[in-house]
C-alpha atoms as a PDB file:
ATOM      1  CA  UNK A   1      -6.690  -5.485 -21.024  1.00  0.00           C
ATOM      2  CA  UNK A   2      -5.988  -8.863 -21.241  1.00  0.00           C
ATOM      3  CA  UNK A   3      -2.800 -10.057 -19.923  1.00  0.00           C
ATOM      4  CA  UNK A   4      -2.073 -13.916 -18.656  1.00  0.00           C
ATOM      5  CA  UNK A   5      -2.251 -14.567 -15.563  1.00  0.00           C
ATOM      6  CA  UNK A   6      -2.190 -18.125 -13.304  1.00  0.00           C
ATOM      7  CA  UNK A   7      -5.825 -18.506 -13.356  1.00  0.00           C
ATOM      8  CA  UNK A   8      -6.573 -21.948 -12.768  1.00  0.00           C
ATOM      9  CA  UNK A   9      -8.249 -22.210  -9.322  1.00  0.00           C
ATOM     10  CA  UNK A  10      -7.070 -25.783  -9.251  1.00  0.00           C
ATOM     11  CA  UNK A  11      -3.846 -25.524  -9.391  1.00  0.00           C
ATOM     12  CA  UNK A  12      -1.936 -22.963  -6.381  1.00  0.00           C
ATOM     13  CA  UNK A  13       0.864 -21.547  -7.726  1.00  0.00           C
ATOM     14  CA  UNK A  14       4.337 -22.381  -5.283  1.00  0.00           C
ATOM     15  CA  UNK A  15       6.528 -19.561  -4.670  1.00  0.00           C
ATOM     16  CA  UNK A  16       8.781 -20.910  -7.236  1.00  0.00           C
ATOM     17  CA  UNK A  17       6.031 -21.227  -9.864  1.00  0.00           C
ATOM     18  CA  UNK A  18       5.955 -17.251  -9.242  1.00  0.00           C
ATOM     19  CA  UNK A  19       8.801 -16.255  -9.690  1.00  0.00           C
ATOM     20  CA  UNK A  20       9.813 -18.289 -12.740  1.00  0.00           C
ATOM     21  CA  UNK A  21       6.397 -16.184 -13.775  1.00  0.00           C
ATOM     22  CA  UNK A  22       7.395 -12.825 -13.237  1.00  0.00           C
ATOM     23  CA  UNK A  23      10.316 -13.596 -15.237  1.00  0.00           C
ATOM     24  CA  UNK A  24      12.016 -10.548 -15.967  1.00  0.00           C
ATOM     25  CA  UNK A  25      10.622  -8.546 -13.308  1.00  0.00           C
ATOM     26  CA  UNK A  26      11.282 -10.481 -10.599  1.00  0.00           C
ATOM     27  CA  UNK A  27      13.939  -7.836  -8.969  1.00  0.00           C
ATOM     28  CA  UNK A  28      10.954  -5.440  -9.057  1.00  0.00           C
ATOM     29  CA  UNK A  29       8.589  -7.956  -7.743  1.00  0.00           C
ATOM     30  CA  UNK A  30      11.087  -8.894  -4.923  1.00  0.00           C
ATOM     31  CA  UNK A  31      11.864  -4.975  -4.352  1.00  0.00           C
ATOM     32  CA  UNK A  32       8.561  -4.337  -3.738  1.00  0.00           C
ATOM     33  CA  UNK A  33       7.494  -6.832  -1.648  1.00  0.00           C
ATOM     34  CA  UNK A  34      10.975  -6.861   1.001  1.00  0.00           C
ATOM     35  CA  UNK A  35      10.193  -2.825   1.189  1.00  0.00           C
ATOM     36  CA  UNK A  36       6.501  -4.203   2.830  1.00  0.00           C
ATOM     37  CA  UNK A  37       7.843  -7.145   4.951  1.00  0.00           C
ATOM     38  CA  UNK A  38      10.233  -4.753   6.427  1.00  0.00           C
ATOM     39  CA  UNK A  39       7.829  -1.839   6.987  1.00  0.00           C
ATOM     40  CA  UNK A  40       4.183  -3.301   7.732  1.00  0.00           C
ATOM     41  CA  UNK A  41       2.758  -5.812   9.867  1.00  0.00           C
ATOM     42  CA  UNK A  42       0.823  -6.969   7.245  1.00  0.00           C
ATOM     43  CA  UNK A  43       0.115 -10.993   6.606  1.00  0.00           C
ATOM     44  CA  UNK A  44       1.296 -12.271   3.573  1.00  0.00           C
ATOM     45  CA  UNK A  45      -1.857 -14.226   1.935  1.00  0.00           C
ATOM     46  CA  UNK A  46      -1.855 -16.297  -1.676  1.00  0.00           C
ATOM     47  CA  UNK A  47      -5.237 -16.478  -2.547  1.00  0.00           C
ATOM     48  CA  UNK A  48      -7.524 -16.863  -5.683  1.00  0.00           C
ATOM     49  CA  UNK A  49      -9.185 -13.672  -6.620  1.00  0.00           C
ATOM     50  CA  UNK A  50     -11.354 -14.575  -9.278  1.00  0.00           C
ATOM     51  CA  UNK A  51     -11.463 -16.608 -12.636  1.00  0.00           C
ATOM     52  CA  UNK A  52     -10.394 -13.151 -14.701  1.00  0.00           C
ATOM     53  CA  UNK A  53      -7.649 -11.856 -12.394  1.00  0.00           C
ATOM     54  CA  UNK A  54      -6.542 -15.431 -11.210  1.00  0.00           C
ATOM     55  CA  UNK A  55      -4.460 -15.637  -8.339  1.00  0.00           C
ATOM     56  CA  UNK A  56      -3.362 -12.765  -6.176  1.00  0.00           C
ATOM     57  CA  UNK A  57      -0.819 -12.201  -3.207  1.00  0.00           C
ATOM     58  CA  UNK A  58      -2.249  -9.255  -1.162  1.00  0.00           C
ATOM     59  CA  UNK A  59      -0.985  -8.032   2.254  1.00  0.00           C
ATOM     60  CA  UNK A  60      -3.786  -8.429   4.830  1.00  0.00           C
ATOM     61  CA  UNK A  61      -4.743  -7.149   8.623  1.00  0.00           C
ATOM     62  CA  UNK A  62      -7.591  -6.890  10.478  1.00  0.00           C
ATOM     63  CA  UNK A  63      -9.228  -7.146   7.223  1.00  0.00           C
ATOM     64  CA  UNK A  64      -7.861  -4.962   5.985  1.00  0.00           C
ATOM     65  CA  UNK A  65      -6.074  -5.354   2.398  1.00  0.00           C
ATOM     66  CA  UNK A  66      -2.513  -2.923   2.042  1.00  0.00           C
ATOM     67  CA  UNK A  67      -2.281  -3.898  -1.811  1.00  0.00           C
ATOM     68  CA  UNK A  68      -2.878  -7.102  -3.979  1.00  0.00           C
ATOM     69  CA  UNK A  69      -0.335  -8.356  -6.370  1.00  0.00           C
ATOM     70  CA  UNK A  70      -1.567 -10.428  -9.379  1.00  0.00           C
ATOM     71  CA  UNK A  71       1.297 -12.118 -10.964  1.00  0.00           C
ATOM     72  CA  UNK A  72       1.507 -11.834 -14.954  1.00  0.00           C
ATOM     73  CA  UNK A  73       3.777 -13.436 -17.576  1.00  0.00           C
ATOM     74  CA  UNK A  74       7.045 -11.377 -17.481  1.00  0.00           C
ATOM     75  CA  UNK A  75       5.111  -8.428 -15.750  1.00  0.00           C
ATOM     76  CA  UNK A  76       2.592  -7.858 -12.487  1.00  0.00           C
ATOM     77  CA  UNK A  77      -0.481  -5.940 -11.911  1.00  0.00           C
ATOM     78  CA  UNK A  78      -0.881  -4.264  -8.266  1.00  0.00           C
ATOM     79  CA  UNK A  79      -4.308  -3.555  -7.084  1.00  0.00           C
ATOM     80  CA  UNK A  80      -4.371  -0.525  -4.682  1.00  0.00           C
ATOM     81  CA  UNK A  81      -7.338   0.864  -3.176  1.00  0.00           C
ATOM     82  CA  UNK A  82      -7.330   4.428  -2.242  1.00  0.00           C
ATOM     83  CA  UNK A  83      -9.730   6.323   0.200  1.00  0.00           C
ATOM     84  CA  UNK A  84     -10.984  10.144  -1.197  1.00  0.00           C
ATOM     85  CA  UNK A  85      -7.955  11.916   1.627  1.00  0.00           C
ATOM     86  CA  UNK A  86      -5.066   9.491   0.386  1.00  0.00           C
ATOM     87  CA  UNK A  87      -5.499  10.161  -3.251  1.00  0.00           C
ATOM     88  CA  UNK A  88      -5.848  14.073  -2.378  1.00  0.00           C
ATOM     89  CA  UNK A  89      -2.865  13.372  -0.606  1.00  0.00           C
ATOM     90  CA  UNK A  90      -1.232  11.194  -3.589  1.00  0.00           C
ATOM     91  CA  UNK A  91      -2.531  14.294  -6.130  1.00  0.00           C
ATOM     92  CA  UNK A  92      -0.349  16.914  -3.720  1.00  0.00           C
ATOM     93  CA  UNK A  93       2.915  14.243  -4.617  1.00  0.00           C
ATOM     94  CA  UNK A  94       2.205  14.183  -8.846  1.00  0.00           C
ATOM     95  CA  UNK A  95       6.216  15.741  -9.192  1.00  0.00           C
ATOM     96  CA  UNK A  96       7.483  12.420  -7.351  1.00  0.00           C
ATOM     97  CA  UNK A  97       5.212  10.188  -9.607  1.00  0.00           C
ATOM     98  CA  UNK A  98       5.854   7.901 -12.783  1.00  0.00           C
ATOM     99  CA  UNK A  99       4.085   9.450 -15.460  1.00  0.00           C
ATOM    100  CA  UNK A 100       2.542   5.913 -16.310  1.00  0.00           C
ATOM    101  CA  UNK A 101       1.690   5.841 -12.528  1.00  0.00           C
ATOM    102  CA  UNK A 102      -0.271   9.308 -12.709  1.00  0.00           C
ATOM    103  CA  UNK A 103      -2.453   8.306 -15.771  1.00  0.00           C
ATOM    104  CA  UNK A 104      -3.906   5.284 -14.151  1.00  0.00           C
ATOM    105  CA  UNK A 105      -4.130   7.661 -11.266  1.00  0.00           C
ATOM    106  CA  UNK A 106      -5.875  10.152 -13.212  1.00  0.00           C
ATOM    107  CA  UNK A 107      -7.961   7.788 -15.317  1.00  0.00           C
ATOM    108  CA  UNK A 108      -9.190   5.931 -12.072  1.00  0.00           C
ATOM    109  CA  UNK A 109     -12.629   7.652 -10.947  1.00  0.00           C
ATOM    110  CA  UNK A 110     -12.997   8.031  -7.358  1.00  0.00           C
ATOM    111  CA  UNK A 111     -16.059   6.117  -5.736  1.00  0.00           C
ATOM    112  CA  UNK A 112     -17.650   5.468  -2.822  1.00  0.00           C
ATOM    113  CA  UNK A 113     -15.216   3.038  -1.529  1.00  0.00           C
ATOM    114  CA  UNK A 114     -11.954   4.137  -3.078  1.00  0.00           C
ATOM    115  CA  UNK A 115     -10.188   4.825  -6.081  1.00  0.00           C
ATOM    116  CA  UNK A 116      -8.893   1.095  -7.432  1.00  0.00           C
ATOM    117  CA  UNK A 117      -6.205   1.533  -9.113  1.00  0.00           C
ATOM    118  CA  UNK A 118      -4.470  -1.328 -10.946  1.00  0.00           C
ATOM    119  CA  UNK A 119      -1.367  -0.246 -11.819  1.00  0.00           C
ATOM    120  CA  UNK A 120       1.279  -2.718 -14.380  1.00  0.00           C
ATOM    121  CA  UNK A 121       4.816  -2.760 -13.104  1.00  0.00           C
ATOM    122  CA  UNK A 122       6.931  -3.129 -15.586  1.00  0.00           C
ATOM    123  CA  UNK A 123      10.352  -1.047 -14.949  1.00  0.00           C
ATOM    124  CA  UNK A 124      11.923   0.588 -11.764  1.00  0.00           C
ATOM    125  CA  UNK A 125       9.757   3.735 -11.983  1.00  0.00           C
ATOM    126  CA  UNK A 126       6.585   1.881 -11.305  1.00  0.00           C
ATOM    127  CA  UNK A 127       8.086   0.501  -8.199  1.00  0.00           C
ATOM    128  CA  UNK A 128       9.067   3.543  -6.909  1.00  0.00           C
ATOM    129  CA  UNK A 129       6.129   5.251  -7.404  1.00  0.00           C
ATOM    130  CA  UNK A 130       4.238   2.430  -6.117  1.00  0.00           C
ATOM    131  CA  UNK A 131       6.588   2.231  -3.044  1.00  0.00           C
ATOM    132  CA  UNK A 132       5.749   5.971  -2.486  1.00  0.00           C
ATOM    133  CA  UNK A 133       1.911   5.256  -2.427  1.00  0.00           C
ATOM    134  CA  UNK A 134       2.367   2.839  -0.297  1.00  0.00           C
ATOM    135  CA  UNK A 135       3.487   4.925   2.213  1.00  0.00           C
ATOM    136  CA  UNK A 136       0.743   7.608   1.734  1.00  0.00           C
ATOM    137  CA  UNK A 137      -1.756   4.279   2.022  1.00  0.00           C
ATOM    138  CA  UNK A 138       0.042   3.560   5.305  1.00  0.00           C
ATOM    139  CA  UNK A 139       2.908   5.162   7.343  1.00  0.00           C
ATOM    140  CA  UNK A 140       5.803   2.375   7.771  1.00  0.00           C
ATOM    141  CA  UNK A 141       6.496   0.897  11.226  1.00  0.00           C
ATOM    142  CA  UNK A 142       9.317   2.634  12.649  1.00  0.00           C
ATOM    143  CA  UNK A 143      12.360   0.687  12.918  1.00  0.00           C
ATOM    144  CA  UNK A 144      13.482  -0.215  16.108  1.00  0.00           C
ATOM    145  CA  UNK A 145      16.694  -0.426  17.045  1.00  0.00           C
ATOM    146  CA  UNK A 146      19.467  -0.931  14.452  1.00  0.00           C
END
């Protein structure tokens, strides 16, 4: 699938640039992204990904990549990487799922080193579900205090 992306390498995208990107689904984009600042200790990185998925904003520690969020004209791709026990554990959750959500999910083959799902968020069910993978992919902090 082809969709547009900012994939010159030359130019980094500002936050702004983003944004005005997203267009449409910005509330989503935003949604999705205060849920992980406020659960995960995760750095927030823009960086190119390649010349075909252009550039990406992906939550990173230790090496470790949380989810990747490639920003598209009025829409955004996530990429999330799934060992073989979280998408058991995702598979045990299909009732709480987006149907959209389950047939990447379901169309994704499992290898070696995960199951990559990229998954299009487009309305508030895509979130969701997203939001609830995210916490299968990593239990939020606890909050402390307040």
């Amino acid at each position: 699938m082809a969709y547009e992306r900012l994939s010159d390498k030359s130019n980094q995208p500002t936050h702004d640039d983003i944004k005005n990107w997203v267009g449409e689904t910005l509330d989503l984009w935003e949604n999705i992204h205060d849920f992980i600042s406020q659960n995960y200790d995760f750095n927030r990185e823009l960086a190119f990904f390649s010349k075909n998925y252009g550039w990406t904003v992906r939550y990173r520690k230790a090496k470790k990549t949380l989810a990747s969020f490639f920003p598209e004209r009025s829409a955004f791709s996530v990429l999330l990487v799934l060992g073989k026990e979280e998408a058991e554990r995702v598979d045990q959750m299909r009732s709480e799922l987006d149907m959209d959500f389950l047939t990447v999910f379901d169309h994704t083959e499992q290898l070696h080193d995960g199951r990559w799902l990229w998954i299009r968020i487009l309305n508030r069910d895509h979130s969701d579900s997203l939001i609830k993978v995210l916490t299968i992919k990593r239990k939020p902090k606890k909050n402390s205090g307040a």
